[in-house]
Protein backbone atom coordinates (compact mmCIF):
# COMPACT_ATOMS: atom_id res chain seq x y z
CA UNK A 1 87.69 50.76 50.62
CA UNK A 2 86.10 51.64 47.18
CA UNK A 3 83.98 55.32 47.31
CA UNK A 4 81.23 56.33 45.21
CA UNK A 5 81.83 59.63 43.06
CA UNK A 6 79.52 61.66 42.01
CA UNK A 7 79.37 64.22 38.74
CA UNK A 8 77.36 66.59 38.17
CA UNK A 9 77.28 69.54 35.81
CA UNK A 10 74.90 72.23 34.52
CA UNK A 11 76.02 74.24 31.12
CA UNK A 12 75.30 77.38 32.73
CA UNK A 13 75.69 79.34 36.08
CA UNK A 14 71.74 79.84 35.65
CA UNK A 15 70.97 76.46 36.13
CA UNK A 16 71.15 76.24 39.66
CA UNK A 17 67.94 73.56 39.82
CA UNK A 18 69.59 71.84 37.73
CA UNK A 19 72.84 71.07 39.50
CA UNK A 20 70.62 70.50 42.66
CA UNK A 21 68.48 68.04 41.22
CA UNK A 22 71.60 66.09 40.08
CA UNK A 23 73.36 66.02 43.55
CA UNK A 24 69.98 65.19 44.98
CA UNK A 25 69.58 61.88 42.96
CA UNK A 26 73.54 60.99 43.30
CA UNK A 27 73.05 61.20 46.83
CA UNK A 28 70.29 58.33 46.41
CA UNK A 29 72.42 56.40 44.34
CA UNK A 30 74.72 56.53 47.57
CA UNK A 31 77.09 59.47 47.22
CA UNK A 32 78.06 61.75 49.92
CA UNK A 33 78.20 65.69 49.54
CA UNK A 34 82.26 64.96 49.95
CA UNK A 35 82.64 62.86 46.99
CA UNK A 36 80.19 64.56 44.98
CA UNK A 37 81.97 67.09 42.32
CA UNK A 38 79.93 70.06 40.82
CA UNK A 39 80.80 72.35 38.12
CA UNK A 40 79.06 74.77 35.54
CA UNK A 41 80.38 74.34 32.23
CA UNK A 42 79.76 73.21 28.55
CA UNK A 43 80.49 69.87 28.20
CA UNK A 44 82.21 71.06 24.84
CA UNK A 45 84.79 72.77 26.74
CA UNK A 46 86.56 69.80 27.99
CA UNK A 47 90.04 71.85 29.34
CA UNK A 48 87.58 73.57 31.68
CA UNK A 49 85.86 70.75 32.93
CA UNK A 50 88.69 70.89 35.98
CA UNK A 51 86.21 69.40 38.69
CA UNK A 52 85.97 66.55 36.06
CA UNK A 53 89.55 65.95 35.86
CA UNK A 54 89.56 66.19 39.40
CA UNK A 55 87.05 62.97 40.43
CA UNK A 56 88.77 61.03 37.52
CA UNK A 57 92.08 61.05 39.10
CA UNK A 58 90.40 60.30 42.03
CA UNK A 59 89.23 56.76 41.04
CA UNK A 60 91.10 53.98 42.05
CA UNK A 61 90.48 50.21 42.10
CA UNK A 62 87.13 49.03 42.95
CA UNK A 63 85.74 52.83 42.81
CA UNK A 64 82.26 53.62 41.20
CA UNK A 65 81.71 57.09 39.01
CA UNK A 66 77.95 57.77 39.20
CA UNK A 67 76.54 60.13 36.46
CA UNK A 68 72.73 61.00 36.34
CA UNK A 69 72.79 61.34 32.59
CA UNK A 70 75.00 60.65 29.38
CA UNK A 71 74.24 64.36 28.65
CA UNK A 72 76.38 65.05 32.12
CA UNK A 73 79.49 63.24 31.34
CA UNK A 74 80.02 63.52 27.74
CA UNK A 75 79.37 65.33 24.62
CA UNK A 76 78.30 62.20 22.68
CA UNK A 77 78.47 58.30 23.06
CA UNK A 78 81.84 58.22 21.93
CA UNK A 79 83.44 60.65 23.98
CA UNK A 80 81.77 58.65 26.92
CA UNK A 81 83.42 55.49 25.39
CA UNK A 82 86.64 57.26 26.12
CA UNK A 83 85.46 58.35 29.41
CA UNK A 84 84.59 54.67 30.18
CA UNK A 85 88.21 53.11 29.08
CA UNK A 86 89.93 56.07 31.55
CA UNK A 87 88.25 54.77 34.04
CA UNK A 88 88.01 51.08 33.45
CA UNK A 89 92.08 51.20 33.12
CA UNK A 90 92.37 52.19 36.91
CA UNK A 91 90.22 49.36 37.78
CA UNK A 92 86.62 52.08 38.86
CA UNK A 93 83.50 50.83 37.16
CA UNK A 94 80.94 53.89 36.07
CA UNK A 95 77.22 54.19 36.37
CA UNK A 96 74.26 56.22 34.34
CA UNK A 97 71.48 56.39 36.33
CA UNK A 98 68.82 57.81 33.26
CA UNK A 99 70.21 54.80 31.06
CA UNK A 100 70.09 52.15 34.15
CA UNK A 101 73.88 51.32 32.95
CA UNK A 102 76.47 49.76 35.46
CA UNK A 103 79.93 48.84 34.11
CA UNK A 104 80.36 46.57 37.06
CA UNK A 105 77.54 44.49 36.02
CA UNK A 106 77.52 41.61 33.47
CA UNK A 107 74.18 43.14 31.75
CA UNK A 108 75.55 46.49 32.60
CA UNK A 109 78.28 46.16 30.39
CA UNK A 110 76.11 44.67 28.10
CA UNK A 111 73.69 47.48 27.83
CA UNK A 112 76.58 50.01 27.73
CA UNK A 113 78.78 47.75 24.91
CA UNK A 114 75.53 47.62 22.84
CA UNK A 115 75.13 51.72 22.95
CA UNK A 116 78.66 51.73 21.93
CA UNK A 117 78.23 48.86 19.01
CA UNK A 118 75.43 51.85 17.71
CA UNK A 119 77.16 54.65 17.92
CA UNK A 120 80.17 53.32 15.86
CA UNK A 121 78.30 52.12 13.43
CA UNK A 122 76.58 55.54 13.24
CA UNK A 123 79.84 57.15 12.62
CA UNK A 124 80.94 54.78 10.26
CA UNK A 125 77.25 55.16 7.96
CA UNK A 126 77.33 59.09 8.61
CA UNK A 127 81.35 58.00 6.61
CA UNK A 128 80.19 55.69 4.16
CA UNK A 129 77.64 58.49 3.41
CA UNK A 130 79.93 61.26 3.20
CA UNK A 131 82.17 58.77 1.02
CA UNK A 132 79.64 58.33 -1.53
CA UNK A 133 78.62 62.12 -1.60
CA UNK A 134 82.19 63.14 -2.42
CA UNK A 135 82.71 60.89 -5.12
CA UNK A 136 79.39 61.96 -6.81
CA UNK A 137 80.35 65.06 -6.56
CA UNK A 138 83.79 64.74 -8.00
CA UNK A 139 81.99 63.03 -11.04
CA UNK A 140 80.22 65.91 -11.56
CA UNK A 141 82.90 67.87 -11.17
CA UNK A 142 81.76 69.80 -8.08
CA UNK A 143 84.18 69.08 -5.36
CA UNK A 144 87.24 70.59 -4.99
CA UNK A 145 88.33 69.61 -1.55
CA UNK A 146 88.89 71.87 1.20
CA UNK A 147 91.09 74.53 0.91
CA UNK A 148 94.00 74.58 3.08
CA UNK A 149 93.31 77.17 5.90
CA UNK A 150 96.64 77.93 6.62
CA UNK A 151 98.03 77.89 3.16
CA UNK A 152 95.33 80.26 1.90
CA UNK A 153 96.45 82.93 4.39
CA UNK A 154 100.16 82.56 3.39
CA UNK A 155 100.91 86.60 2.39
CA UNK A 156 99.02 88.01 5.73
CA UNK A 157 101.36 85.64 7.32
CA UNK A 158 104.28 86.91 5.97
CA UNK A 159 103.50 90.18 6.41
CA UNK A 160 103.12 89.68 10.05
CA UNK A 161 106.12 87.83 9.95
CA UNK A 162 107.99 90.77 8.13
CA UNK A 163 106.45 93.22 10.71
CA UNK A 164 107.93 91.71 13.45
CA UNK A 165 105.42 89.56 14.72
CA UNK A 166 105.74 86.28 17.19
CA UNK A 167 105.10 83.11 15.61
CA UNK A 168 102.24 82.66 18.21
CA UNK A 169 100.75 86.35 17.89
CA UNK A 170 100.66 85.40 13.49
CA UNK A 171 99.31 81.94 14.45
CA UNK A 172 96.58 83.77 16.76
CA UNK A 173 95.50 86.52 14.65
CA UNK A 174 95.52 84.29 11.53
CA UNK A 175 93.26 81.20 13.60
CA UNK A 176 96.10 78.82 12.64
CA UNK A 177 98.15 76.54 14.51
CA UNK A 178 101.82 77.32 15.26
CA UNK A 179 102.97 74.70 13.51
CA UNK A 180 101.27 76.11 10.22
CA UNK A 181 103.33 79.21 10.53
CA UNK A 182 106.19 77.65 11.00
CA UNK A 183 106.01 76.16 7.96
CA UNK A 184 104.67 78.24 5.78
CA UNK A 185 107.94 80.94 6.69
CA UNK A 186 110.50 78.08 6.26
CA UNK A 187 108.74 76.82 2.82
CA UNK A 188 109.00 80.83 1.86
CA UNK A 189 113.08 80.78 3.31
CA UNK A 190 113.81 77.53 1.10
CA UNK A 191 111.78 78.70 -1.84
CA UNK A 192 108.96 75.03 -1.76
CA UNK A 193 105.54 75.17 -1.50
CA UNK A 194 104.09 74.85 1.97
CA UNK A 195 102.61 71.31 2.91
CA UNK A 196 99.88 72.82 5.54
């Protein structure tokens, strides 16, 4: 028998109303307190969003997800297209009740492939934009590219590296990834410049 889930999520532990109001008007849309899951976290910190993780391996065939807001389940529209494939692969349709969308509808999929139509072609302006910005500013010689993070830290590297440091305790207290210091001290064994 297919359940309705509920999400609901406040960015703070201060935001109490909040996370009532939300259960409140998923319990209209036909949750129950039982498959209603709450947390308080930023919806930037995805790994902590464990309640989240939770209803999504939940859903099974038939299931609904029921948010009260695109602010609620993701960080931006296409995060939430994401969202939407996850749980359109295990056969659950989803629901925003602020944007009237519902996947399981002809017009709601309609309504929620149009938002997603947008917000690509957002990204791709904000890249054609960016694009044309860099190569202006490469013809007036301003641009120089990023430098590489990693590669610019290579000597306090080393030196944690000659001090005895772990690989991850060099990659911490540098804010690099592992990888990076891995090679950046084999590039320095062999004598080559490090590709980071």
């Amino acid at each position: 028998m297919a359940t309705i889930y509920g999400y609901a999520r406040t960015s703070t532990v201060e935001q109490v109303a909040g996370l009532d109001d939300q259960v409140m008007k998923l319990k209209a849309a036909g949750c129950t307190d039982q498959s209603i899951y709450r947390e308080k976290v930023s919806s930037v910190k995805m790994a902590e969003r464990t309640e989240f993780a939770k209803v999504l391996g939940k859903l099974g065939k038939g299931d609904v997800l029921v948010f009260t807001s695109l602010s609620r389940a993701a960080r931006s529209m296409a995060h939430l297209i994401q969202i939407e494939a996850a749980i359109a692969t295990v056969g659950a349709t989803m629901r925003i009740l602020d944007l009237a969308v519902d996947t399981s509808t002809p017009n709601g999929r309609l309504t929620f492939n149009l938002f997603a139509s947008i917000a690509q072609f957002e990204v791709e302006c904000m890249k054609e934009r960016q694009k044309v910005g860099i190569a202006a500013a490469k013809i007036e010689g301003k641009y120089k590219g990023r430098q590489p993070t990693a590669q610019a830290k290579t000597a306090k590297i080393m030196t944690m590296h000659a001090k005895g440091n772990t690989k991850q305790e060099i990659a911490d207290a540098c804010s690099v990834g592992i990888a990076s210091v891995y090679r950046i001290i084999k590039a320095s064994k062999t004598g080559t410049a490090s590709p980071v």
